[in-house]
N, C-alpha and C. Protein backbone atom coordinates (compact mmCIF):
# COMPACT_ATOMS: atom_id res chain seq x y z
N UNK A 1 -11.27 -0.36 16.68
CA UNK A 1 -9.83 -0.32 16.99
C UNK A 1 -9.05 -1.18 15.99
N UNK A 2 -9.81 -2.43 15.78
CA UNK A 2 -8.60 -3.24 14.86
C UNK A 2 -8.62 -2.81 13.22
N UNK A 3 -9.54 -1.82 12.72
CA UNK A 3 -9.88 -1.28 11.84
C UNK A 3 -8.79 -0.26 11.57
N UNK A 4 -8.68 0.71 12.55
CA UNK A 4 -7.79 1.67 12.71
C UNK A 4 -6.73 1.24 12.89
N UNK A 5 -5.82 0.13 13.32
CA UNK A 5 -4.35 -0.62 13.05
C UNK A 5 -4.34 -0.87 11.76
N UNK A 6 -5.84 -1.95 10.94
CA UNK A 6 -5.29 -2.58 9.98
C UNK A 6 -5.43 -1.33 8.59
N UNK A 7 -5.71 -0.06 8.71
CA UNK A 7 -5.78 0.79 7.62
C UNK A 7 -4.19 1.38 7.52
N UNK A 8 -3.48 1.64 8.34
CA UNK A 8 -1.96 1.98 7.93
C UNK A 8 -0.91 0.99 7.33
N UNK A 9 -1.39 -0.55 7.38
CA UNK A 9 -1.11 -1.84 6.88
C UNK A 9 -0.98 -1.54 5.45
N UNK A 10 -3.01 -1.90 5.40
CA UNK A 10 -3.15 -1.61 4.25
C UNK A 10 -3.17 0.07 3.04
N UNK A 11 -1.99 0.85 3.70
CA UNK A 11 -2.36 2.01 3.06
C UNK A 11 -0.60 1.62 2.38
N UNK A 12 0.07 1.23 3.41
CA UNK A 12 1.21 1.06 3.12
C UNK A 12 1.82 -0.10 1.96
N UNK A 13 0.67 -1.04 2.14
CA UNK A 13 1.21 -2.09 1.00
C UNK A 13 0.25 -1.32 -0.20
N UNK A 14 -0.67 -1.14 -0.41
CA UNK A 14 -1.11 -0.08 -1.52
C UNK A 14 -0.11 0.72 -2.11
N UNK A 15 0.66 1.19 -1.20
CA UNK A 15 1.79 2.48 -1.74
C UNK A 15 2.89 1.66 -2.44
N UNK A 16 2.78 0.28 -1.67
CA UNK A 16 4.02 -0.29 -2.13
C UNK A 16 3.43 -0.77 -3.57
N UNK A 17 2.26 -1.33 -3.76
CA UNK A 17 1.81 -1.93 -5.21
C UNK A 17 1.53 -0.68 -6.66
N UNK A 18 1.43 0.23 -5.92
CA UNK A 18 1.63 1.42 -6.95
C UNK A 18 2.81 1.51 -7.29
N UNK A 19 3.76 1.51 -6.50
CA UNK A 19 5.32 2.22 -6.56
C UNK A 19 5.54 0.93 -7.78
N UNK A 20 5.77 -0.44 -7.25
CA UNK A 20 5.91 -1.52 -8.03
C UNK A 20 5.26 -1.65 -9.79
N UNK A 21 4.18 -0.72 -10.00
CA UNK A 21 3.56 -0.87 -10.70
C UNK A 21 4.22 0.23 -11.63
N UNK A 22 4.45 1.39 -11.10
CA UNK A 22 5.06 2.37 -11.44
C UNK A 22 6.54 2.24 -12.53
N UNK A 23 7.11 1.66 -11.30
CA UNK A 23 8.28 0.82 -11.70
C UNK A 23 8.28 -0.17 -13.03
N UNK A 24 7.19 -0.71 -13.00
CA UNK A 24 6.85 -2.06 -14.18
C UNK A 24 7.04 -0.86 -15.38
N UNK A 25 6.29 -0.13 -15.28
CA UNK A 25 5.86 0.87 -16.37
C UNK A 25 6.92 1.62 -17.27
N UNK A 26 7.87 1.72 -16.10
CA UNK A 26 8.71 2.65 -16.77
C UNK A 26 9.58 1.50 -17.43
């Protein structure tokens, strides 16, 4: 169970460190 809360956490700050990274790039 606390596996399955903490994976939409961490899927979401992932998305956010791509986007950020993305961003750097351009």
């Amino acid at each position: 169970m606390y596996e399955e809360l903490r994976y939409p956490m961490s899927h979401r700050i992932w998305q956010t460190i791509t986007y950020l990274q993305d961003d750097e790039r351009l």
